[in-house]
C-alpha atoms as a PDB file:
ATOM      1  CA  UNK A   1      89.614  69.824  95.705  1.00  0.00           C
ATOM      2  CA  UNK A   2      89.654  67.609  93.116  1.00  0.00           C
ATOM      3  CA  UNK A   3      88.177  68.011  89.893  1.00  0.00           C
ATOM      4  CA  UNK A   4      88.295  66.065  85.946  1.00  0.00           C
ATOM      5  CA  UNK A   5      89.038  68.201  83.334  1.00  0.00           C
ATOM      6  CA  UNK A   6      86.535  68.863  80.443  1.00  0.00           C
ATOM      7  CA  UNK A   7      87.853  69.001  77.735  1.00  0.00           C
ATOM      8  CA  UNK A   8      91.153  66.852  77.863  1.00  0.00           C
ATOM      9  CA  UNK A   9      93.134  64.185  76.115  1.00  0.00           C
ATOM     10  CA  UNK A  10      94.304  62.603  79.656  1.00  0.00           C
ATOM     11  CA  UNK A  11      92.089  61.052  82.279  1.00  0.00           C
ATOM     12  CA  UNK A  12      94.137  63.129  84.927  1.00  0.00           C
ATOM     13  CA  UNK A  13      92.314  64.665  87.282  1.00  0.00           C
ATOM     14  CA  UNK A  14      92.989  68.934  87.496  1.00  0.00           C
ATOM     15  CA  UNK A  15      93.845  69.383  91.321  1.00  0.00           C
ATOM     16  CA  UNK A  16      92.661  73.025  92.668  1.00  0.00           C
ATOM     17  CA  UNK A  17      94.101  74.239  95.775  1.00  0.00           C
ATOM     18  CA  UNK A  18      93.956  77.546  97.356  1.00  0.00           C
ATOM     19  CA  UNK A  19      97.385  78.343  99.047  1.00  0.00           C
ATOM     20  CA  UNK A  20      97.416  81.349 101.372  1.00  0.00           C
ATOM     21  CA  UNK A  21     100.417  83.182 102.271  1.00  0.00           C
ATOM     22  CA  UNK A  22     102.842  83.279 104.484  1.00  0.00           C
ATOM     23  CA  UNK A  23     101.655  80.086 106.062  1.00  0.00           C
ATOM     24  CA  UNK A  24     101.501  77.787 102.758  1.00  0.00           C
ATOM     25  CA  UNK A  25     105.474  78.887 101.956  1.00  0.00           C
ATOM     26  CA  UNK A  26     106.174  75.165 101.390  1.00  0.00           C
ATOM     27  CA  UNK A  27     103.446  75.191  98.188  1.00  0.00           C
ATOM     28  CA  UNK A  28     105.030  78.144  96.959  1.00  0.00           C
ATOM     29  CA  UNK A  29     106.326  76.249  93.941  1.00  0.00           C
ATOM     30  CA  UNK A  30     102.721  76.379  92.492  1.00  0.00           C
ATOM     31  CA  UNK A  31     102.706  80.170  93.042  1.00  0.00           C
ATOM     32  CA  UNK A  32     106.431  80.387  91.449  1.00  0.00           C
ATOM     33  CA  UNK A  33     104.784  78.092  88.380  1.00  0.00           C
ATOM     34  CA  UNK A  34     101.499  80.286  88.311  1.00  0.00           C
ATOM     35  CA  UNK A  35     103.904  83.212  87.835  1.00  0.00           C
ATOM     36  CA  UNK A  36     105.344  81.917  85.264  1.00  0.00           C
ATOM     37  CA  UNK A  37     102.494  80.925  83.300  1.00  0.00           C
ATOM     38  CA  UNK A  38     101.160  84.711  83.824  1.00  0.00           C
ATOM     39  CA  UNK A  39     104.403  85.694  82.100  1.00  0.00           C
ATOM     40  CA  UNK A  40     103.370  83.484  78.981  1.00  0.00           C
ATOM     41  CA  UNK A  41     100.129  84.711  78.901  1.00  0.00           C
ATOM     42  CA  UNK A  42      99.532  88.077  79.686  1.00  0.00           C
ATOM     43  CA  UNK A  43     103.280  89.376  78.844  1.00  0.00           C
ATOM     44  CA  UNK A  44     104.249  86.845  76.042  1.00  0.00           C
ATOM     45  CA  UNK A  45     100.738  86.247  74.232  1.00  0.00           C
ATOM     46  CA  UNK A  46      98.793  89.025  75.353  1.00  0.00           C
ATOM     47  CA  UNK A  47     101.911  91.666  74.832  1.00  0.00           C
ATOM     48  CA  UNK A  48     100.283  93.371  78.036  1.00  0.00           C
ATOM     49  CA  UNK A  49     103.095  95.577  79.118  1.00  0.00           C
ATOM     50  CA  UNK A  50     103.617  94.329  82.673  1.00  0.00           C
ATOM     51  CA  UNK A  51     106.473  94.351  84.781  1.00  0.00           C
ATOM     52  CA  UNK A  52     108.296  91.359  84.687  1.00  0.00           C
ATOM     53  CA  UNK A  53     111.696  90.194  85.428  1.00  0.00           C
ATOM     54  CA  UNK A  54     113.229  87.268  83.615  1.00  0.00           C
ATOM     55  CA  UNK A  55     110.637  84.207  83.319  1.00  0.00           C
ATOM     56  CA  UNK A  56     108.002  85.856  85.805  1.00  0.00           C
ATOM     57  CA  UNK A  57     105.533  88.266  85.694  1.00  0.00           C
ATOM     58  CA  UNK A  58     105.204  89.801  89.206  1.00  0.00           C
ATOM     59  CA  UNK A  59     104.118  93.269  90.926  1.00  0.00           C
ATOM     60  CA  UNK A  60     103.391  95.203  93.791  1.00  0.00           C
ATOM     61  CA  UNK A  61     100.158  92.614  94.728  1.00  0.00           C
ATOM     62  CA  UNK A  62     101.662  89.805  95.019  1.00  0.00           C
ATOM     63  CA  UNK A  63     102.848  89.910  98.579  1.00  0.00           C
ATOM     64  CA  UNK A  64     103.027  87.723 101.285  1.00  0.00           C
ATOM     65  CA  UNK A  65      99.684  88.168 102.568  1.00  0.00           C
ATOM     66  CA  UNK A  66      98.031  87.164  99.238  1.00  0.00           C
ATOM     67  CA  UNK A  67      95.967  84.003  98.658  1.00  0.00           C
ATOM     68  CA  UNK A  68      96.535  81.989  94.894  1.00  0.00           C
ATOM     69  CA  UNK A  69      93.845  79.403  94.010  1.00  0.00           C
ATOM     70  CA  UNK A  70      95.578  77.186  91.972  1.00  0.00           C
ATOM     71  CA  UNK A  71      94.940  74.642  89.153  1.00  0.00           C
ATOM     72  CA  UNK A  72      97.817  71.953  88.632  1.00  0.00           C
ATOM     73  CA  UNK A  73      98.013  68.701  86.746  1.00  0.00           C
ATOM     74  CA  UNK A  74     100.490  65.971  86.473  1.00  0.00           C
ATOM     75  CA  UNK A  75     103.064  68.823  88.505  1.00  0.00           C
ATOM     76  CA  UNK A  76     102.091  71.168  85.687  1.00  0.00           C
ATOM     77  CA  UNK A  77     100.425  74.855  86.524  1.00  0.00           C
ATOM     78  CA  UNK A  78      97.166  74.994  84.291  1.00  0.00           C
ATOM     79  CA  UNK A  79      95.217  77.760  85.710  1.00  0.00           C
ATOM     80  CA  UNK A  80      94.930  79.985  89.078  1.00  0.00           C
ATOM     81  CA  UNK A  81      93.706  83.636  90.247  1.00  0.00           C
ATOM     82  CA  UNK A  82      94.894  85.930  92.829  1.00  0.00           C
ATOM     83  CA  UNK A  83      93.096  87.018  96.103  1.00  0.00           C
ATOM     84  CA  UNK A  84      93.597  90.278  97.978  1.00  0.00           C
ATOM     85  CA  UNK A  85      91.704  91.151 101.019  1.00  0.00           C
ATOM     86  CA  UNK A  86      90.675  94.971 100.510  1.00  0.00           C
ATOM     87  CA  UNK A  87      91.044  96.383 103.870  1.00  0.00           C
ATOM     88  CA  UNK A  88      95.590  95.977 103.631  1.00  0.00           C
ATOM     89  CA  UNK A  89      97.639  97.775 102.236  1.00  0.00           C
ATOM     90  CA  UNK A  90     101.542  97.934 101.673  1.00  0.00           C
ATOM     91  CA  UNK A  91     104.273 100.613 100.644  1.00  0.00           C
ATOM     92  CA  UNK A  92     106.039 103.516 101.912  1.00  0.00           C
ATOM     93  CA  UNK A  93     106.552 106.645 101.900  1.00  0.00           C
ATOM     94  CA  UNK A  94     103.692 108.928  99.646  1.00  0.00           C
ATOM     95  CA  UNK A  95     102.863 105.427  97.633  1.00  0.00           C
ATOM     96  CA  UNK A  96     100.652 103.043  99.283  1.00  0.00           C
ATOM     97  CA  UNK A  97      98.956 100.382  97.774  1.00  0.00           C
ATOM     98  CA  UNK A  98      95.590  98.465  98.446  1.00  0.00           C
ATOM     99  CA  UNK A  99      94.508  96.440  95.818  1.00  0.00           C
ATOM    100  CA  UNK A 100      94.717  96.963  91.895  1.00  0.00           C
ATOM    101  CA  UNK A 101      90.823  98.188  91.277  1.00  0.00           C
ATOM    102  CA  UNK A 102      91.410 101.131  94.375  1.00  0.00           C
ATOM    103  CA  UNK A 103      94.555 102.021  93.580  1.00  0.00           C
ATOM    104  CA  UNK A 104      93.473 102.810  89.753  1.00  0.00           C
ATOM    105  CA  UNK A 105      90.902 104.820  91.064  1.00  0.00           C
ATOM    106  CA  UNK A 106      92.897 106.920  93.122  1.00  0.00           C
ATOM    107  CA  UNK A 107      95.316 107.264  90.278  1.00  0.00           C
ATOM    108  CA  UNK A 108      98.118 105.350  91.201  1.00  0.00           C
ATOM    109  CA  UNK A 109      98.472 103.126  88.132  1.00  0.00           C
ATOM    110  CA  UNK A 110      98.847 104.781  85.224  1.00  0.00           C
ATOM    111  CA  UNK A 111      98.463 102.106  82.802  1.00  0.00           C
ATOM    112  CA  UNK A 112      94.356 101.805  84.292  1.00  0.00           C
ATOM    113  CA  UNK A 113      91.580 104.353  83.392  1.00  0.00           C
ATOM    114  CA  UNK A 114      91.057 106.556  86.964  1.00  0.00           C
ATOM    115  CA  UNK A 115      87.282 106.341  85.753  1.00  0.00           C
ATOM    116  CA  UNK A 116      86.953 102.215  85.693  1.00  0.00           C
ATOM    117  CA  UNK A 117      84.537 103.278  89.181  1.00  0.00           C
ATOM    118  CA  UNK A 118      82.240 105.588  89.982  1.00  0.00           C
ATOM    119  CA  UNK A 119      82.691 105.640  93.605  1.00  0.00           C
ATOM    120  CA  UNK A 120      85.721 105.021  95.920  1.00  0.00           C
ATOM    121  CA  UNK A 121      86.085 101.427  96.329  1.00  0.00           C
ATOM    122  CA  UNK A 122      85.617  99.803 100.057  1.00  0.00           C
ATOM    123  CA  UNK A 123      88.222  98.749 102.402  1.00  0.00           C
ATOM    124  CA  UNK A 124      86.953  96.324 104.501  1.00  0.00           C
ATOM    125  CA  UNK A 125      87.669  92.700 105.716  1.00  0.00           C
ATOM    126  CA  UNK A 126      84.891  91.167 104.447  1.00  0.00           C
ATOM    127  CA  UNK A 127      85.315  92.724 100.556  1.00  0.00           C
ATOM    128  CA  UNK A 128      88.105  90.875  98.612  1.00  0.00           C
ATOM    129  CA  UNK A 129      89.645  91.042  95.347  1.00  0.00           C
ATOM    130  CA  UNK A 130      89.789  88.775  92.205  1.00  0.00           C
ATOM    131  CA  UNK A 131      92.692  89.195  89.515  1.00  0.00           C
ATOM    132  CA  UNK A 132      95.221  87.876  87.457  1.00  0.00           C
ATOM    133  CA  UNK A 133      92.463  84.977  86.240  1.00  0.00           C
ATOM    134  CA  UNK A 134      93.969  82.910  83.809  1.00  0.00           C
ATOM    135  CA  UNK A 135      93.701  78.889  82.702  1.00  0.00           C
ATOM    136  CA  UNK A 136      94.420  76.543  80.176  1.00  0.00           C
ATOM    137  CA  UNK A 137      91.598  77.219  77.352  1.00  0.00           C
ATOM    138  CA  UNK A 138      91.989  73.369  76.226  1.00  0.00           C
ATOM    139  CA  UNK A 139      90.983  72.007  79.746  1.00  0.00           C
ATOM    140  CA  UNK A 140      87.452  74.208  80.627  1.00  0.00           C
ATOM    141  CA  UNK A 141      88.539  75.410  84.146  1.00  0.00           C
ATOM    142  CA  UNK A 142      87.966  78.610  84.131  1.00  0.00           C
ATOM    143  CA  UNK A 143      84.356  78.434  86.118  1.00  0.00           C
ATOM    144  CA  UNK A 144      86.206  75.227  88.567  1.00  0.00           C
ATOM    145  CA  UNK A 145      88.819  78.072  89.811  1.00  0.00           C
ATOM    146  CA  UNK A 146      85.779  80.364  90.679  1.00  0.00           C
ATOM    147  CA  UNK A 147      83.733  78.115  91.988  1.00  0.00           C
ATOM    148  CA  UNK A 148      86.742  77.003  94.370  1.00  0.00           C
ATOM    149  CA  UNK A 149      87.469  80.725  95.262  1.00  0.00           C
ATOM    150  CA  UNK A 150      83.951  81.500  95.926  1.00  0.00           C
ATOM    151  CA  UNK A 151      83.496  78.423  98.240  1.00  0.00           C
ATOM    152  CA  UNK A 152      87.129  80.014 100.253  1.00  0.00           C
ATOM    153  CA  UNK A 153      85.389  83.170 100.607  1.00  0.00           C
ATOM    154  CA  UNK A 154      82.627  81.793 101.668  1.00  0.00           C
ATOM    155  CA  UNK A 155      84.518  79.724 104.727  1.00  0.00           C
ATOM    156  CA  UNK A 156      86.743  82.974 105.646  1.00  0.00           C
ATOM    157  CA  UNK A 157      83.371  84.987 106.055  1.00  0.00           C
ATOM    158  CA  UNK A 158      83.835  87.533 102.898  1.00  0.00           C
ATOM    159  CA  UNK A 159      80.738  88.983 101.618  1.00  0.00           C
ATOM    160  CA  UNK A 160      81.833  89.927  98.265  1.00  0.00           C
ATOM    161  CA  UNK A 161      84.252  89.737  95.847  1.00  0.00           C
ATOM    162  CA  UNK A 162      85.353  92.605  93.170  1.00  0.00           C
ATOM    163  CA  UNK A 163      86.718  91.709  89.748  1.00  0.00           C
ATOM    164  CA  UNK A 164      88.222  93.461  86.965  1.00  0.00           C
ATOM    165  CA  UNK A 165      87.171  92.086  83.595  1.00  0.00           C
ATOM    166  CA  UNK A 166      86.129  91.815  80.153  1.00  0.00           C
ATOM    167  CA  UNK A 167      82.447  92.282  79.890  1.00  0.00           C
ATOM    168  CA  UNK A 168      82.230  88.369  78.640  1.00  0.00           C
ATOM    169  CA  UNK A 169      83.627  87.704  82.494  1.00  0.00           C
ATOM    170  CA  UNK A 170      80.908  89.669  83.925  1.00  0.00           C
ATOM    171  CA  UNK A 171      78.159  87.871  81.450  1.00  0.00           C
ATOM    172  CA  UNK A 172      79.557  84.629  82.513  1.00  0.00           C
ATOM    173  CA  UNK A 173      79.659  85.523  86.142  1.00  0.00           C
ATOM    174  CA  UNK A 174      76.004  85.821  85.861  1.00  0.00           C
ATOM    175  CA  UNK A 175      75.873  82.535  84.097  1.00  0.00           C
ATOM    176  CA  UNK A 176      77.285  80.760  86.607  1.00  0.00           C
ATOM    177  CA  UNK A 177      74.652  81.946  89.220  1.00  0.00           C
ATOM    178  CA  UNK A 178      76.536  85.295  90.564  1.00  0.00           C
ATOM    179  CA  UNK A 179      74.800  88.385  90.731  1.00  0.00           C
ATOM    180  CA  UNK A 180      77.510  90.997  89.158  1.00  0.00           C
ATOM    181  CA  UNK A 181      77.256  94.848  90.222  1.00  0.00           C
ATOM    182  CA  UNK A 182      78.328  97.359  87.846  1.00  0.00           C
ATOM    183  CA  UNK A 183      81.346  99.698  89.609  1.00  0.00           C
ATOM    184  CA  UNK A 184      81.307 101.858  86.648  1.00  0.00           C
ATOM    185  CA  UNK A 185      81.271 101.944  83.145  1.00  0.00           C
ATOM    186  CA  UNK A 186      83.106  99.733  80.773  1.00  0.00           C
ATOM    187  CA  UNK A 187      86.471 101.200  80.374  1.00  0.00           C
ATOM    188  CA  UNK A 188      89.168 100.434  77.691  1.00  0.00           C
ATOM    189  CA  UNK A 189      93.109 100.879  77.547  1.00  0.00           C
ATOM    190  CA  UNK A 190      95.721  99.436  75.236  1.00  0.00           C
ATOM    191  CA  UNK A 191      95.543  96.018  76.439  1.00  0.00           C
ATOM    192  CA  UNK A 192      91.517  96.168  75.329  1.00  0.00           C
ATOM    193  CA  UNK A 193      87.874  96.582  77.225  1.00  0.00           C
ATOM    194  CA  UNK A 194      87.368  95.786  81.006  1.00  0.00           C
ATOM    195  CA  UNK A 195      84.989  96.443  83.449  1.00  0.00           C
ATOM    196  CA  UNK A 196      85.022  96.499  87.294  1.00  0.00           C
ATOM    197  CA  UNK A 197      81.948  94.237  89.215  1.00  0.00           C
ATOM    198  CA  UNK A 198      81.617  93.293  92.280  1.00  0.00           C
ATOM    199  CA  UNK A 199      79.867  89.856  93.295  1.00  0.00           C
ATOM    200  CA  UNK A 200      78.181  89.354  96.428  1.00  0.00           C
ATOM    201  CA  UNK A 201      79.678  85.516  97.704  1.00  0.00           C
ATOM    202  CA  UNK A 202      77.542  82.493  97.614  1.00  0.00           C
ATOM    203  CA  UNK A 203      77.382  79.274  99.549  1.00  0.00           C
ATOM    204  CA  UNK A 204      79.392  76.616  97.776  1.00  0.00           C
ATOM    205  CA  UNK A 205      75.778  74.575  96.518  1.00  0.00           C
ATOM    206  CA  UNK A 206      74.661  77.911  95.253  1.00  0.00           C
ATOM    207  CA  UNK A 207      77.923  77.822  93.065  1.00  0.00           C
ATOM    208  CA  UNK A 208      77.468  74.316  91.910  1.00  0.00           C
ATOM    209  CA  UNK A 209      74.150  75.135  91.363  1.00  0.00           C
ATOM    210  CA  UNK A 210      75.005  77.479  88.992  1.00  0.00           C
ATOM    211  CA  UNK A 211      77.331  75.747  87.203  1.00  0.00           C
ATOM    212  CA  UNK A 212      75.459  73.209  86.468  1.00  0.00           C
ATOM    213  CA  UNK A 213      72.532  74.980  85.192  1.00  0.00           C
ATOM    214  CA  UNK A 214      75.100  76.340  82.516  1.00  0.00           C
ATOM    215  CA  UNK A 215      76.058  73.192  81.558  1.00  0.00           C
ATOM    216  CA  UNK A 216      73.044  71.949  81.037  1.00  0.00           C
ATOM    217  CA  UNK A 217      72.411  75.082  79.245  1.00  0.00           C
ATOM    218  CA  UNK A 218      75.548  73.920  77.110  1.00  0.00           C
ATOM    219  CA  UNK A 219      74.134  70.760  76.750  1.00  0.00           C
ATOM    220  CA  UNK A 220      70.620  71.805  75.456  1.00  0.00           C
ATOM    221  CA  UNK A 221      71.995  74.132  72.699  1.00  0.00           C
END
């Protein structure tokens, strides 16, 4: 998918592609990049205190049976999120993982409140997770690399999507035309305030729908 950037000094078009492991291996150089740019951001900038080793910031989630949607322009990384299906999980031994909003729930990642839900999250093929979110705040992607993530859902038959978030994310969600559902309270930790929502998925003209009632919204302000 194709898409021109908002706010840019080039006329180079941002291309957003969603690469799904193990059987995109030969894109993987866009995953490698989007690694690195989650170093500089949520390590580097953010001081988050991740795991990381050398230029990249990696962890237990980013396996080889994840899906990256991924923004790139001119053979530059600008943007991307992570997908996890719900219903896998990976490890051995008395650690198993799922996915990040479960597992801080059950208590297996210390640097997350155990209280960010109020319920066990689902395991099931047709629930998926959204993290690691992250774009160039000069271009105006952010909403392009959820609208393409929503319309992959949507062809893979998900029915919803869970995020963990600022409370901004969840307000825009709704902006954009989503229809966020609280999975407990707002939460904070060291790194700040975050919520867990989950979003039921949309058809792809619902999504651009949505955008660009905001925009018009932008527009009218």
């Amino acid at each position: 998918m194709h898409l021109r950037p908002i706010n840019a000094d080039t006329t180079s078009e941002v291309r957003i592609e969603v690469i799904t492991l193990p059987g995109d291996l030969a894109r993987y150089h866009l995953v490698a990049a989007f690694l690195r740019m989650r170093k500089k951001v949520f390590v580097d900038q953010k001081a988050w205190r991740l795991h990381h080793a050398e230029d990249i910031e990696f962890e237990q989630y980013d396996t080889f049976d994840t899906t990256y949607v991924i923004a790139h322009q001119n053979g530059r990384v600008v943007g991307g999120a992570r997908l996890k299906r719900t219903d896998r999980s990976h490890g051995w031994g008395s650690v198993v993982y799922s996915y990040m909003i479960r597992d801080a729930y059950l208590g297996l990642l210390p640097g997350l409140p155990q209280d960010l839900c109020s319920n066990n999250p689902p395991m099931d093929d047709r629930t998926w997770e959204l993290t690691r979110l992250i774009a160039d705040p000069t271009l105006g992607i952010v909403e392009a690399i959820l609208e393409v993530a929503n319309a992959y859902l949507f062809a893979v038959g998900a029915g919803k999507c869970l995020f963990l978030g600022s409370p901004a994310f969840m307000r825009m969600a709704t902006r954009l035309g989503w229809s966020p559902m609280r999975l407990g309270e707002v939460v904070q930790n060291e790194s700040g305030r975050f919520i867990a929502f989950g979003c039921d998925v949309i058809t792809p003209a619902e999504a651009r729908a949505g955008k660009t009632r905001d925009s018009d919204k932008v527009r009218q302000s």
